[in-house]
C-alpha atoms as a PDB file:
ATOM      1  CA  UNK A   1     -44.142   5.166  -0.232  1.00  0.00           C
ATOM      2  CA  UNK A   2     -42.443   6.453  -2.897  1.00  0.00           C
ATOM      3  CA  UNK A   3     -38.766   5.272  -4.391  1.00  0.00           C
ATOM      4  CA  UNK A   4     -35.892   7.764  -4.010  1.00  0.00           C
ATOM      5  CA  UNK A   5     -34.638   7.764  -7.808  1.00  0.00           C
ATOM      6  CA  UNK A   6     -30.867   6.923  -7.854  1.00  0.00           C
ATOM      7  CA  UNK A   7     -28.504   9.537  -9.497  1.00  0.00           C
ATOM      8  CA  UNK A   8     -26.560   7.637 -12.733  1.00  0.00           C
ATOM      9  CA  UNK A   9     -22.549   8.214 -12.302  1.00  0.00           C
ATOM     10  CA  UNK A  10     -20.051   8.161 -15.228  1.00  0.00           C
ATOM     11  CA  UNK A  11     -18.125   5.245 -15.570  1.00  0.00           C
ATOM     12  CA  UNK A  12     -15.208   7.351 -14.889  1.00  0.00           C
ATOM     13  CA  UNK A  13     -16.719   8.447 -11.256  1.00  0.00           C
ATOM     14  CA  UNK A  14     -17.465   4.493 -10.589  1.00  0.00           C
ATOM     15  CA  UNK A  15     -14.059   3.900 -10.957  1.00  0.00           C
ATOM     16  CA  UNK A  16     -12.794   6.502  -8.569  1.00  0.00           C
ATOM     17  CA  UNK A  17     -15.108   5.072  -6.312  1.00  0.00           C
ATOM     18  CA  UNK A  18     -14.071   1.883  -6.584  1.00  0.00           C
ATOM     19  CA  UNK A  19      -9.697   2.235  -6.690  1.00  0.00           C
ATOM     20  CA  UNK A  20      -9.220   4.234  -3.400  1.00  0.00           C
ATOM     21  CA  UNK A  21      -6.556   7.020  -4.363  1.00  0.00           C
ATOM     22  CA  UNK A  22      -3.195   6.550  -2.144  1.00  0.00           C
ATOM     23  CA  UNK A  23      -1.666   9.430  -1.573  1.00  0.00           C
ATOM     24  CA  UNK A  24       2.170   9.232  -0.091  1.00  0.00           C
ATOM     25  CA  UNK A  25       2.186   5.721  -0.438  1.00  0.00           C
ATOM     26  CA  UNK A  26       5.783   4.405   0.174  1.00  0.00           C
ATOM     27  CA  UNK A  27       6.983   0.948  -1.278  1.00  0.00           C
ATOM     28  CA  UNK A  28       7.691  -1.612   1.367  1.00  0.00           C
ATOM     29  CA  UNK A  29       9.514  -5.145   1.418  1.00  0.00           C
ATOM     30  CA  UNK A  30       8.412  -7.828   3.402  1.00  0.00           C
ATOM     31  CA  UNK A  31      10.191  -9.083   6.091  1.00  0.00           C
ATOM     32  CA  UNK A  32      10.788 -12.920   6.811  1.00  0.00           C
ATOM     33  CA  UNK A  33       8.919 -12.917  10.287  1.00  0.00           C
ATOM     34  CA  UNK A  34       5.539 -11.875   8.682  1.00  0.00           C
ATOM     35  CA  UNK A  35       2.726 -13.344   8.274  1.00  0.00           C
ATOM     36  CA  UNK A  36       0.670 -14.343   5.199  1.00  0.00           C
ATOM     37  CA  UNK A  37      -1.197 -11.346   5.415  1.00  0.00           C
ATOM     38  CA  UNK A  38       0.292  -8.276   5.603  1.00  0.00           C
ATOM     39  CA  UNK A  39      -2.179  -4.919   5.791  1.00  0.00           C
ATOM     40  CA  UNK A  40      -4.859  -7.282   4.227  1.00  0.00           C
ATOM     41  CA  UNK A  41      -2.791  -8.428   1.393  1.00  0.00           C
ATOM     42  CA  UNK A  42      -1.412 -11.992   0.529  1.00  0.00           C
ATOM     43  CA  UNK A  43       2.453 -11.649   0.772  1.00  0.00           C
ATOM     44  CA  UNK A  44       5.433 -13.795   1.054  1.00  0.00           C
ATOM     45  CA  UNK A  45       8.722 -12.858   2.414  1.00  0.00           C
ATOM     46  CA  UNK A  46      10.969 -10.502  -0.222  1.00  0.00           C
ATOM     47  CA  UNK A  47       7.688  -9.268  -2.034  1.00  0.00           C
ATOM     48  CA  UNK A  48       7.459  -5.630  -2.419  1.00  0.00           C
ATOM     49  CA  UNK A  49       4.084  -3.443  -1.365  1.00  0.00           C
ATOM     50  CA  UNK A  50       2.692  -0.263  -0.857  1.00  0.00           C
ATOM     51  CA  UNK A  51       1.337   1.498   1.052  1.00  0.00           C
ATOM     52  CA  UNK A  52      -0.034   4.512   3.057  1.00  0.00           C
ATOM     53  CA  UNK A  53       2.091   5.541   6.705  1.00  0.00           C
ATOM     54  CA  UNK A  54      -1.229   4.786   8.369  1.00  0.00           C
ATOM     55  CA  UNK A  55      -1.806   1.411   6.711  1.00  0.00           C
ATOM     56  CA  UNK A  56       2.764   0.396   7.622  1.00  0.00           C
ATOM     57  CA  UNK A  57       2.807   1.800  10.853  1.00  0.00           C
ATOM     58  CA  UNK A  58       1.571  -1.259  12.537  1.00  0.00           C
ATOM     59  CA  UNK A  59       2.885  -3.726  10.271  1.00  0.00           C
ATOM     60  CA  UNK A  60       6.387  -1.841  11.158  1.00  0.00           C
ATOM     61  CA  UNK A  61       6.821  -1.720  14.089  1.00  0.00           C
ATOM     62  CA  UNK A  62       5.940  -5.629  14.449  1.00  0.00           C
ATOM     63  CA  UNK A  63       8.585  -6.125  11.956  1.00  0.00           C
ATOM     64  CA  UNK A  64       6.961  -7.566   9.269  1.00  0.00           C
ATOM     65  CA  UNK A  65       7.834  -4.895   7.116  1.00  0.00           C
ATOM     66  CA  UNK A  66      10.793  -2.315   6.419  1.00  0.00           C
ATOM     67  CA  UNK A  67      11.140   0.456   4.155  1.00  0.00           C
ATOM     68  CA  UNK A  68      12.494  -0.493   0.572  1.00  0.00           C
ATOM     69  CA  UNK A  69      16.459   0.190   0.219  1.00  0.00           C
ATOM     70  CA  UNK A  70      17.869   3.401  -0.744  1.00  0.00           C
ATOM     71  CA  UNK A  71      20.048   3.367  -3.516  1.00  0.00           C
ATOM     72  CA  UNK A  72      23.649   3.630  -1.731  1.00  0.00           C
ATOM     73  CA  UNK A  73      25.194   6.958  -2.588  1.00  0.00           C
ATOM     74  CA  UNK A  74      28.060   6.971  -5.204  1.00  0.00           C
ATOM     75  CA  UNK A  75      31.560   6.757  -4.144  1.00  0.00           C
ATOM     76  CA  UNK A  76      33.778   9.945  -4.970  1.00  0.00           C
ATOM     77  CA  UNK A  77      36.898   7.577  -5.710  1.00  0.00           C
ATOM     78  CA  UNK A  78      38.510   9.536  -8.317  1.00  0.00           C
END
């Protein structure tokens, strides 16, 4: 039998490959009842991630993570 030959790919293609693009990803701080795992990723309470809805949606609604702060809006005090 035969080998299949392997096509060569650009370094620039292996890297694609290998950093998974994450489109609408939203930045996320982590709450004090998680775990030390949240979505797969080491995290302590306060630290900041993000990710994709699909990846949060679990990991939000078992409160272990909420949606970074909005900047409140300025005051019209003039």
């Amino acid at each position: 039998m035969a080998k299949a030959s392997r096509a060569k790919s650009s370094p620039a293609e292996t890297a694609a490959v290998g950093a998974p693009v994450e489109t609408g990803a939203k930045t996320y701080v982590v709450t004090e009842t998680a775990p030390p795992r949240v979505a797969g990723k080491r995290v302590k309470a306060g630290d900041t991630i993000t990710l994709t809805d699909d990846q949060a949606r679990a990991e939000l609604l078992a409160l272990h993570i909420r949606p970074e702060a909005v900047e409140p809006p300025a005051s019209n005090d003039a």
